[in-house]
C-alpha atoms as a PDB file:
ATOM      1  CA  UNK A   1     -15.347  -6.076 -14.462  1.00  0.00           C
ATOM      2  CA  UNK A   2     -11.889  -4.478 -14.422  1.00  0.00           C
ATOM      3  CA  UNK A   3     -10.662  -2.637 -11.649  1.00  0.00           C
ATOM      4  CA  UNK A   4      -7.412   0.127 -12.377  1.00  0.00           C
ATOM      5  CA  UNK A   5      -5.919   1.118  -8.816  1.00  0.00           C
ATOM      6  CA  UNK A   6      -3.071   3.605  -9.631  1.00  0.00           C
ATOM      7  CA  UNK A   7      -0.712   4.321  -6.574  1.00  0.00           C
ATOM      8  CA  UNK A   8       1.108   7.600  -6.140  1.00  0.00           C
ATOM      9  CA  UNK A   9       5.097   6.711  -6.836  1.00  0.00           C
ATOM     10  CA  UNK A  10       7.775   8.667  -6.313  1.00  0.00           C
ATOM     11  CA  UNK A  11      11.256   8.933  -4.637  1.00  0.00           C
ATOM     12  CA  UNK A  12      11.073   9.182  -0.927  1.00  0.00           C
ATOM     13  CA  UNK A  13      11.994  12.266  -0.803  1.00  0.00           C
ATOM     14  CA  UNK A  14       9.180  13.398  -3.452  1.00  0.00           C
ATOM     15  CA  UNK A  15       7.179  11.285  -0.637  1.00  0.00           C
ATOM     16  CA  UNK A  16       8.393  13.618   2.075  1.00  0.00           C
ATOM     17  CA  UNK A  17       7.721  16.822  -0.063  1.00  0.00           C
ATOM     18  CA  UNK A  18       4.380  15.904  -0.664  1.00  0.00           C
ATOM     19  CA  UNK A  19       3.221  15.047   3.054  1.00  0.00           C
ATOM     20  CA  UNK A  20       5.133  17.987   3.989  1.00  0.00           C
ATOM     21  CA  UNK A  21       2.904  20.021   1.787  1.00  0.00           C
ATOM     22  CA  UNK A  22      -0.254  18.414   2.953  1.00  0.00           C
ATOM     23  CA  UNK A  23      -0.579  16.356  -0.621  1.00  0.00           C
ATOM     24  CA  UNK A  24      -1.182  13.187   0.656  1.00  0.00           C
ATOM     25  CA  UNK A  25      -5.026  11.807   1.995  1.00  0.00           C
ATOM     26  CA  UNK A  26      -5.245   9.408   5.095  1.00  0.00           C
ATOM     27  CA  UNK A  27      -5.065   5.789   3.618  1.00  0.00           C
ATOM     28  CA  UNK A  28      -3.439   6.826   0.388  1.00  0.00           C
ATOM     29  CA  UNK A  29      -0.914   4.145  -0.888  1.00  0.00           C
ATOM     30  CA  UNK A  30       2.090   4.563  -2.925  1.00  0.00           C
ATOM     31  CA  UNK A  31       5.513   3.029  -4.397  1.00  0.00           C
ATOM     32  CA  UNK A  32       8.498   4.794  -2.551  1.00  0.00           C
ATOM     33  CA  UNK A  33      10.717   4.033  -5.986  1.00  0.00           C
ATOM     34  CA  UNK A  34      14.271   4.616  -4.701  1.00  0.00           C
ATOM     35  CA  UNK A  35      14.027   1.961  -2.025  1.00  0.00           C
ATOM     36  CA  UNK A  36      11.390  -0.497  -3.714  1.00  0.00           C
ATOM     37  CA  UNK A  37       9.454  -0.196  -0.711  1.00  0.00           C
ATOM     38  CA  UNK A  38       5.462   0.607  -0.172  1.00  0.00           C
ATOM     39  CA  UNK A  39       3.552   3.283   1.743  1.00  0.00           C
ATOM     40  CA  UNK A  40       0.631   4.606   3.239  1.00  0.00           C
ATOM     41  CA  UNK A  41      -0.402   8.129   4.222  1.00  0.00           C
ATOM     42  CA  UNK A  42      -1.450   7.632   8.226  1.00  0.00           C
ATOM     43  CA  UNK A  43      -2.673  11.769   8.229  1.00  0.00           C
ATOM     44  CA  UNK A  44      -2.212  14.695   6.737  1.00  0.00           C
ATOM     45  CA  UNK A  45       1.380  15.301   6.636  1.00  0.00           C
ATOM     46  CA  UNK A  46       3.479  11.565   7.518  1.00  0.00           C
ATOM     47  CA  UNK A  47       3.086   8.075   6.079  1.00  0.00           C
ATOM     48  CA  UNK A  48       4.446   4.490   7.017  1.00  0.00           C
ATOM     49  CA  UNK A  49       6.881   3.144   4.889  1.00  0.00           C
ATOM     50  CA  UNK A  50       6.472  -0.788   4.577  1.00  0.00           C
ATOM     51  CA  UNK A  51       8.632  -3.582   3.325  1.00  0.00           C
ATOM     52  CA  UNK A  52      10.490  -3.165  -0.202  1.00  0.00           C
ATOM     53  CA  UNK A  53       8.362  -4.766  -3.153  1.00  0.00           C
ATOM     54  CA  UNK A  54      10.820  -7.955  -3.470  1.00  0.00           C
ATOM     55  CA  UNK A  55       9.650  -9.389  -0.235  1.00  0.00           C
ATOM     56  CA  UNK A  56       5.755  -9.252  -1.243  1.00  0.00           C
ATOM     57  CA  UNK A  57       4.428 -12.619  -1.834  1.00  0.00           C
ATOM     58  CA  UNK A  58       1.855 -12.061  -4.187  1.00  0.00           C
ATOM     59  CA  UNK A  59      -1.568 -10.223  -4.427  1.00  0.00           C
ATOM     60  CA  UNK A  60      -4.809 -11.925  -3.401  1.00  0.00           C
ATOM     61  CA  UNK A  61      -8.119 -10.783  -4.382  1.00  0.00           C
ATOM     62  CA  UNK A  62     -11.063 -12.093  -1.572  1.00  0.00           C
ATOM     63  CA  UNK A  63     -14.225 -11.677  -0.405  1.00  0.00           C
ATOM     64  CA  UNK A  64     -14.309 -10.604   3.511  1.00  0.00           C
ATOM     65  CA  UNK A  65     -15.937 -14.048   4.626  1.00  0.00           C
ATOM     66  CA  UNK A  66     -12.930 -16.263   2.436  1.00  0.00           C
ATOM     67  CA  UNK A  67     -10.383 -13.446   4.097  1.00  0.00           C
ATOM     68  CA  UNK A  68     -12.072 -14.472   7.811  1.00  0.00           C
ATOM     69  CA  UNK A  69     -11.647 -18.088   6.653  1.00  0.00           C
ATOM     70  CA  UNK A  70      -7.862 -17.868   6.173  1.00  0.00           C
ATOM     71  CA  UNK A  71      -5.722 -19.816   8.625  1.00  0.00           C
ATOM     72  CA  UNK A  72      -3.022 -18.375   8.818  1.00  0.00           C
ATOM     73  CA  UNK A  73      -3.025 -15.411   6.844  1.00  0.00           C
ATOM     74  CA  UNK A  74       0.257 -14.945   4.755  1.00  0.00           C
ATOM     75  CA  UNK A  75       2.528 -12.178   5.935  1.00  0.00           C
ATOM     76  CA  UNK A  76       4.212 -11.894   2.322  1.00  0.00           C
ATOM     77  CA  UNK A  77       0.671 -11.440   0.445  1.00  0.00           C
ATOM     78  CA  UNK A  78      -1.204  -8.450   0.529  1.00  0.00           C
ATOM     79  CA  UNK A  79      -4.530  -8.932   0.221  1.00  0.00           C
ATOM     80  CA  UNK A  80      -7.422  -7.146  -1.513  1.00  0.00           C
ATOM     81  CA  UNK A  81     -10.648  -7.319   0.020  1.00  0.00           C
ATOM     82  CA  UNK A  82     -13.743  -7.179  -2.486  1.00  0.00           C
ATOM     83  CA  UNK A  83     -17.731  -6.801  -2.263  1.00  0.00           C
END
């Protein structure tokens, strides 16, 4: 089965406007497009701003139990965990 996961993207300061205006939920993710970079809404009104997209490894899809297994987890993946 195919999952879609669309991510809010914007400039950061279209970022800013929106958490500003109370447009972003807690955990929402997004592409910050001017600086290549990812975030995530931490509460109504601010977000984190991550690493820009160029430094991401890859994407991993996992089960919790093979995530648990990992040793060491990669800092340069970012890892979906699935059911």
């Amino acid at each position: 089965m195919t999952v879609r996961v669309k991510l809010r993207r914007g400039t950061r300061a279209a970022i800013e406007t929106a958490a500003a205006s109370d447009q972003l939920l807690e955990g929402e993710a997004g592409l910050v497009s001017d600086e290549g970079g990812l975030m995530v809404a931490t509460g109504t009104g601010s977000f984190s701003t991550f690493a820009p997209s160029s430094n991401i490894g890859g994407f991993a899809r996992l089960t919790q139990a093979e995530y648990d297994a990992l040793d060491p987890v990669d800092p340069d993946t970012i890892y979906f965990i699935v059911g």
